[in-house]
PDB file of N, CA and C in Angstrom:
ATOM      1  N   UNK A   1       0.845  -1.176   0.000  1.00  0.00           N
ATOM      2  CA  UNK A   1       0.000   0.000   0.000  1.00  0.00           C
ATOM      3  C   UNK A   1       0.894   1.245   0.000  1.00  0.00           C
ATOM      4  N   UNK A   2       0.536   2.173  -0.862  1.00  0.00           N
ATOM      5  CA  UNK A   2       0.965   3.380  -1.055  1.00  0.00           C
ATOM      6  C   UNK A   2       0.533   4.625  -0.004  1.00  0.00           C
ATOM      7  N   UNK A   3       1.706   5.358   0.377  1.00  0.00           N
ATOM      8  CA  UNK A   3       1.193   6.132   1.062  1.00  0.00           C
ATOM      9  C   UNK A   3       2.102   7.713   0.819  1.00  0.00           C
ATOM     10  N   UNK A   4       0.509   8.869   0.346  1.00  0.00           N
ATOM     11  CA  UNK A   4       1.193  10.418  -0.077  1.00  0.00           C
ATOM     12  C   UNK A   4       2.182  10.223   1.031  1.00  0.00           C
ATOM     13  N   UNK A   5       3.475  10.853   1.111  1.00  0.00           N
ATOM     14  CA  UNK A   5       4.251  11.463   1.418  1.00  0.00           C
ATOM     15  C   UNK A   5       4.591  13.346   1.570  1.00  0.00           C
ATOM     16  N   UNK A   6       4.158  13.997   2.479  1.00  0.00           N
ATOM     17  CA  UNK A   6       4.714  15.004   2.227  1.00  0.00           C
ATOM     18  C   UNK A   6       6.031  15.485   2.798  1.00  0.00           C
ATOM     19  N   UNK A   7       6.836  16.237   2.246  1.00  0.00           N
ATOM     20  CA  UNK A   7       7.855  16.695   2.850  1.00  0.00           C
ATOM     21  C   UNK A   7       7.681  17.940   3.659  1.00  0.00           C
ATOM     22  N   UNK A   8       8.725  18.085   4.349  1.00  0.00           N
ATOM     23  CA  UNK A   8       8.716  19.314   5.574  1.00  0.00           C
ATOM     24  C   UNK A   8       8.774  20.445   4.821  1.00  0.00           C
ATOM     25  N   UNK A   9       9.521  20.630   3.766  1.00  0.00           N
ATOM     26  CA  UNK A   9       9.422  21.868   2.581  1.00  0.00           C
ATOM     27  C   UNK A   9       7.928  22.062   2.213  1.00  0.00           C
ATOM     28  N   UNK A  10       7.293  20.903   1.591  1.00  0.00           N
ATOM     29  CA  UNK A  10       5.829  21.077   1.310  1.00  0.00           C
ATOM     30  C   UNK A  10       5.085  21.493   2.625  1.00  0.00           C
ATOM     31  N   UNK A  11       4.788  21.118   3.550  1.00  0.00           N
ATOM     32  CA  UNK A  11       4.071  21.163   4.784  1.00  0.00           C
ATOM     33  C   UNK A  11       4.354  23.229   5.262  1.00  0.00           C
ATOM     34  N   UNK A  12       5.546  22.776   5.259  1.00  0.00           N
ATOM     35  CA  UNK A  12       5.547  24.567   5.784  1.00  0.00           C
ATOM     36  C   UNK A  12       5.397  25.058   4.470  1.00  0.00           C
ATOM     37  N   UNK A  13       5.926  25.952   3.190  1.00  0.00           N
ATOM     38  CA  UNK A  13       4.590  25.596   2.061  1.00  0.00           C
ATOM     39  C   UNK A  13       3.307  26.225   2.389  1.00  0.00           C
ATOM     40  N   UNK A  14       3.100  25.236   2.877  1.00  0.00           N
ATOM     41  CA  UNK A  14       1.127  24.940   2.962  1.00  0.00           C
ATOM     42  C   UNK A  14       1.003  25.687   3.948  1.00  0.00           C
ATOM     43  N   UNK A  15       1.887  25.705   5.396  1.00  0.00           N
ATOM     44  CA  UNK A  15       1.225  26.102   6.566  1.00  0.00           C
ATOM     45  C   UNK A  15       1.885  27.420   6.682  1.00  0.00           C
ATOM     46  N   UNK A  16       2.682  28.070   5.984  1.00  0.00           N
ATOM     47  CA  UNK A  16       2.830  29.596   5.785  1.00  0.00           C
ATOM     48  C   UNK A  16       1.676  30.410   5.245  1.00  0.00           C
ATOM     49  N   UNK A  17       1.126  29.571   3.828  1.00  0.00           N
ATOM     50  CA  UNK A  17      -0.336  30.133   3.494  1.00  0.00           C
ATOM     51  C   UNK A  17      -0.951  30.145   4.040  1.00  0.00           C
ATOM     52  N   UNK A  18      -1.695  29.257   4.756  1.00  0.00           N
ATOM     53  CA  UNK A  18      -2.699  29.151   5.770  1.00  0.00           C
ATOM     54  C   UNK A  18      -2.327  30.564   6.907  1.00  0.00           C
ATOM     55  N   UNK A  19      -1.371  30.644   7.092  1.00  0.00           N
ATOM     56  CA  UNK A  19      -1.266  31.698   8.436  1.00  0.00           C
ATOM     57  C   UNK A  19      -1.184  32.966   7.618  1.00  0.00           C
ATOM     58  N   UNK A  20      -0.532  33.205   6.178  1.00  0.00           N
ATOM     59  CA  UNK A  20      -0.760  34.584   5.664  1.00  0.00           C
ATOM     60  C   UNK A  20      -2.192  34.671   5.696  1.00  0.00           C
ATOM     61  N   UNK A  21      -3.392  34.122   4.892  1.00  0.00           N
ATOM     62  CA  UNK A  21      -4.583  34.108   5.162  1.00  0.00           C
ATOM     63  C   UNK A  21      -5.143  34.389   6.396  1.00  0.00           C
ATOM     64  N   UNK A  22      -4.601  33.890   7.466  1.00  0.00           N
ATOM     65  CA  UNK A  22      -5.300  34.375   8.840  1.00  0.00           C
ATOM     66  C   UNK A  22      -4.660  35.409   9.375  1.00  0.00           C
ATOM     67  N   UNK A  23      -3.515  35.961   8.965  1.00  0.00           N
ATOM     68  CA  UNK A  23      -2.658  37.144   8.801  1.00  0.00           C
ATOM     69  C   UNK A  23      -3.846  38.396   8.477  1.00  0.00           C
ATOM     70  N   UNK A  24      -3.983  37.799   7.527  1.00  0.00           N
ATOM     71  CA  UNK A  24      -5.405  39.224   6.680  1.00  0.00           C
ATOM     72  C   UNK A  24      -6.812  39.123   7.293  1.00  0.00           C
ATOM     73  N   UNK A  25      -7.272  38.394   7.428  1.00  0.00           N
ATOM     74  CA  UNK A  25      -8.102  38.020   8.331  1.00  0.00           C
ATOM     75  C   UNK A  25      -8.100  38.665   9.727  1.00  0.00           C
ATOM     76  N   UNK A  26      -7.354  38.601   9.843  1.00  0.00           N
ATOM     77  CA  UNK A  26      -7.158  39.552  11.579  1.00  0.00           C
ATOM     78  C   UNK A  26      -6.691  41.058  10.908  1.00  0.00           C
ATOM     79  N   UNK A  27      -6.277  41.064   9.774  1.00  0.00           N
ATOM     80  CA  UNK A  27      -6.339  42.496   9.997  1.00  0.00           C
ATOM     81  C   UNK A  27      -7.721  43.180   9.333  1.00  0.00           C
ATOM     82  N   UNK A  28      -8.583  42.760   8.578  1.00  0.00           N
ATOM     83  CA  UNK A  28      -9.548  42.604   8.437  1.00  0.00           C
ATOM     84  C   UNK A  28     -10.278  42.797   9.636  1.00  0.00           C
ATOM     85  N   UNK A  29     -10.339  41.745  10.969  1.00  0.00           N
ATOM     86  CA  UNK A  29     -10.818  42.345  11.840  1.00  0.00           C
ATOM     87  C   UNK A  29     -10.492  43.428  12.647  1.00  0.00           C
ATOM     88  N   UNK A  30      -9.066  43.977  12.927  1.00  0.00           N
ATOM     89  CA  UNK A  30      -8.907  44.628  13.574  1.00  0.00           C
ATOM     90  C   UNK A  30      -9.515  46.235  12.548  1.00  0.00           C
ATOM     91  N   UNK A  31      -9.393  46.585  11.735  1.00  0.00           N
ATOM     92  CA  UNK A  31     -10.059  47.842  11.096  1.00  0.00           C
ATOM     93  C   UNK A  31     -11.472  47.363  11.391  1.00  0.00           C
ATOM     94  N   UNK A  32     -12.296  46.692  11.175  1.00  0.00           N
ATOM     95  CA  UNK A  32     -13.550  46.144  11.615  1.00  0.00           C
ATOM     96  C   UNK A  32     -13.924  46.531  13.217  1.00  0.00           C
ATOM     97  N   UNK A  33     -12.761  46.198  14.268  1.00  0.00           N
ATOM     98  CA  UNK A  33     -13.230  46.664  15.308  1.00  0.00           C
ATOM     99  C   UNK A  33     -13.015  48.294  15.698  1.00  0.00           C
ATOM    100  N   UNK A  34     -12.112  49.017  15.187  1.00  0.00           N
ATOM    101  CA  UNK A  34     -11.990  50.232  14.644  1.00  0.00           C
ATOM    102  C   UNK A  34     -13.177  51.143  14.502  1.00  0.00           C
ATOM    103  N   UNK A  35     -13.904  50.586  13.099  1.00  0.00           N
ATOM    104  CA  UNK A  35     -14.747  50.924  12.834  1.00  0.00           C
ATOM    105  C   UNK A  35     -15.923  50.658  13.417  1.00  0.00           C
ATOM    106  N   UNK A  36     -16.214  50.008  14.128  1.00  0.00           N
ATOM    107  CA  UNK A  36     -17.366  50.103  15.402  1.00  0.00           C
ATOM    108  C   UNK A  36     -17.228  50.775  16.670  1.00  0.00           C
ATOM    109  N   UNK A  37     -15.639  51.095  16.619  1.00  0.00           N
ATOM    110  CA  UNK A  37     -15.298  52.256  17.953  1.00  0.00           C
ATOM    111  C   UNK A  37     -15.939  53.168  17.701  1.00  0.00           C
ATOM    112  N   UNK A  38     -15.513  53.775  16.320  1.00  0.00           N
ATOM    113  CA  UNK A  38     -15.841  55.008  15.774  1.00  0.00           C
ATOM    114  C   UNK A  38     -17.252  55.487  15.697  1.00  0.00           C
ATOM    115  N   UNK A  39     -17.879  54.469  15.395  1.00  0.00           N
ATOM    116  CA  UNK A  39     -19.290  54.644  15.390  1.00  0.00           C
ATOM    117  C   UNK A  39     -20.260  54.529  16.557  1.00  0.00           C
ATOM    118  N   UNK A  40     -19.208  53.614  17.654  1.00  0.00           N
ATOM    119  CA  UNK A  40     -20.304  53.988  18.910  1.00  0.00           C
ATOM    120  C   UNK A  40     -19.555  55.386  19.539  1.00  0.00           C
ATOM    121  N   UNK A  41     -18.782  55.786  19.614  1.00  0.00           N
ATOM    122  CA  UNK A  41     -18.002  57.224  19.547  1.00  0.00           C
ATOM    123  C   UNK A  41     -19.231  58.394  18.933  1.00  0.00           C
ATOM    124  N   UNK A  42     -19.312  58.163  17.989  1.00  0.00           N
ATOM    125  CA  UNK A  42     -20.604  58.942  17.123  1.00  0.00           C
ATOM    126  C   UNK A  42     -21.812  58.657  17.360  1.00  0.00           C
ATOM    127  N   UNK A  43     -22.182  57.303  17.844  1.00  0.00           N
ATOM    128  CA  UNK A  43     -23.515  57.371  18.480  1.00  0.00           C
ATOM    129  C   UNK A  43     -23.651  57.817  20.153  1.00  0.00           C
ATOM    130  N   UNK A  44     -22.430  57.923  20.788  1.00  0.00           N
ATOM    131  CA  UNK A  44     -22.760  58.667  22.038  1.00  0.00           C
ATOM    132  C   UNK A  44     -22.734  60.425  21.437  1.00  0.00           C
ATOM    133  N   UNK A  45     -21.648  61.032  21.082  1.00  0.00           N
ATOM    134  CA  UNK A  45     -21.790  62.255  20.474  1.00  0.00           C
ATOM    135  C   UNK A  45     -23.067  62.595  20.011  1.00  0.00           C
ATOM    136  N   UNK A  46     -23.752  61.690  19.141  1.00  0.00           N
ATOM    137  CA  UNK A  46     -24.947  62.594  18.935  1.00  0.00           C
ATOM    138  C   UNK A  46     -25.883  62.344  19.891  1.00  0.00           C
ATOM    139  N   UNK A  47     -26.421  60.948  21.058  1.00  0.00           N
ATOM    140  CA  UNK A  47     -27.252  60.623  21.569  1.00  0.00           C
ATOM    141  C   UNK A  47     -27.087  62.437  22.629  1.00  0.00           C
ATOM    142  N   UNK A  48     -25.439  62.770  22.942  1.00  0.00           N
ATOM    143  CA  UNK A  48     -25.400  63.672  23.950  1.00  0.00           C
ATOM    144  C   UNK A  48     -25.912  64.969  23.469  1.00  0.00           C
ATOM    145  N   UNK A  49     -25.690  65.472  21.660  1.00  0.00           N
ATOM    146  CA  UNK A  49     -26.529  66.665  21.424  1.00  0.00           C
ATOM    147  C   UNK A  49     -27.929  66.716  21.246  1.00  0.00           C
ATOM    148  N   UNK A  50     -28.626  65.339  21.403  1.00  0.00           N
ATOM    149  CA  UNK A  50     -30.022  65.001  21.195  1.00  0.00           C
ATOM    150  C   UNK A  50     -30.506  65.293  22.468  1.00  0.00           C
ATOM    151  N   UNK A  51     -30.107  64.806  23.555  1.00  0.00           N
ATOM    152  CA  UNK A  51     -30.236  65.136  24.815  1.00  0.00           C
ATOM    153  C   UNK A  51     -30.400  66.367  25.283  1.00  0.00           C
ATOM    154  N   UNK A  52     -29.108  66.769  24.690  1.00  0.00           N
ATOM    155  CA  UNK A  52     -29.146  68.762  24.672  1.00  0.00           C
ATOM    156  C   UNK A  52     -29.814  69.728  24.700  1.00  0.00           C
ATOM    157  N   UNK A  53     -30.338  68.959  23.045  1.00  0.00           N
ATOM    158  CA  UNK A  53     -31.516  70.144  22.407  1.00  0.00           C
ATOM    159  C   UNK A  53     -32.598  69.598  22.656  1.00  0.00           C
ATOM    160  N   UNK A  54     -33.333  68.273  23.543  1.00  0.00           N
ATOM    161  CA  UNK A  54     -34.301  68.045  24.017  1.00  0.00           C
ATOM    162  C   UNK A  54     -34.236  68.992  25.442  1.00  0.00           C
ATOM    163  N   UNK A  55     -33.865  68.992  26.117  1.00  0.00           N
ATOM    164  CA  UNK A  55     -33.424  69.954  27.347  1.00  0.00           C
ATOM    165  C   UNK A  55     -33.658  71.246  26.714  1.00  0.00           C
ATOM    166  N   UNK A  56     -32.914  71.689  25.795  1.00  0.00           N
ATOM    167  CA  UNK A  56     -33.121  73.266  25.567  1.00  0.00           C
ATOM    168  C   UNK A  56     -34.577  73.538  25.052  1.00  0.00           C
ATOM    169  N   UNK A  57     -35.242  72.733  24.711  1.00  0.00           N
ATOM    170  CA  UNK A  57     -36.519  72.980  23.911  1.00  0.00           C
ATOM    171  C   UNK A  57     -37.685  72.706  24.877  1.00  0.00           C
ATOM    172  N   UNK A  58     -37.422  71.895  26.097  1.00  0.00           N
ATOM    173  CA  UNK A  58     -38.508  71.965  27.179  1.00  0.00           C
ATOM    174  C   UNK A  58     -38.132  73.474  27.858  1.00  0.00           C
ATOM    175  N   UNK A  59     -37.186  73.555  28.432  1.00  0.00           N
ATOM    176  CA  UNK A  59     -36.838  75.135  28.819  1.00  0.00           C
ATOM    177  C   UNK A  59     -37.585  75.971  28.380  1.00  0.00           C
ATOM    178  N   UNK A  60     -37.271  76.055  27.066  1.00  0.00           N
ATOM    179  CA  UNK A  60     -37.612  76.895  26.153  1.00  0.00           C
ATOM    180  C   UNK A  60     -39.393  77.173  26.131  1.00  0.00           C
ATOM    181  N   UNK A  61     -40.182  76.365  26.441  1.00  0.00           N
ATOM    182  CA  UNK A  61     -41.362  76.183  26.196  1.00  0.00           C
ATOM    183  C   UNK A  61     -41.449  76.635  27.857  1.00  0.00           C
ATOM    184  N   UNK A  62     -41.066  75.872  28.724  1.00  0.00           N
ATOM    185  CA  UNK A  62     -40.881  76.189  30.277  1.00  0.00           C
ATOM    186  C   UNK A  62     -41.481  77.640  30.403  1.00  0.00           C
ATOM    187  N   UNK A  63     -40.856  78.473  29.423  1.00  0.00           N
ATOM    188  CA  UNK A  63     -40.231  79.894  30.147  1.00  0.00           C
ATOM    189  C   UNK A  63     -40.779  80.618  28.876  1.00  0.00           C
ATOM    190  N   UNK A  64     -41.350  80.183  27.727  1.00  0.00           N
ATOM    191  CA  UNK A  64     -42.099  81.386  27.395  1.00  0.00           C
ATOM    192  C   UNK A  64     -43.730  81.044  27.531  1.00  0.00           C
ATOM    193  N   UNK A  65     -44.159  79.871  28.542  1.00  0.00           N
ATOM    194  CA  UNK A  65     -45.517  79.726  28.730  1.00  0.00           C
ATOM    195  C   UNK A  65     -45.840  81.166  30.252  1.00  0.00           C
ATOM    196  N   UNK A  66     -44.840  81.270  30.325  1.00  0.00           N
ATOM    197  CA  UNK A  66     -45.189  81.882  32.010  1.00  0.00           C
ATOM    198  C   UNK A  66     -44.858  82.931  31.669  1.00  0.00           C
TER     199      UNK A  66
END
């Protein structure tokens, strides 16, 4: 019975690709997690000027009913 043979040249080879691929892959994720900083960054920023100008606009009504 025959049996593939690979060599240690072939094997690393193979298992250098495999890790460049997961090489990109992680950097892939890391701009990915980046970009969800950024955006919950921007969703507190605006939740805080929404807040703001809800506050300034009850005031506002507050104080020219009286």
């Amino acid at each position: 019975m025959d049996r593939t043979v690979w060599t240690d040249e072939r094997l690393n080879d193979r298992f250098d690709g495999i890790d460049r691929r997961f090489d990109r892959v992680e950097g892939r994720l890391d701009r990915i997690e980046g970009d969800i900083r950024d955006l919950r960054t921007l969703m507190f920023q605006l939740w805080g000027t929404n807040m703001l100008a809800i506050l300034v606009t009850l005031v506002a009504v507050i104080v020219t009913r009286t």
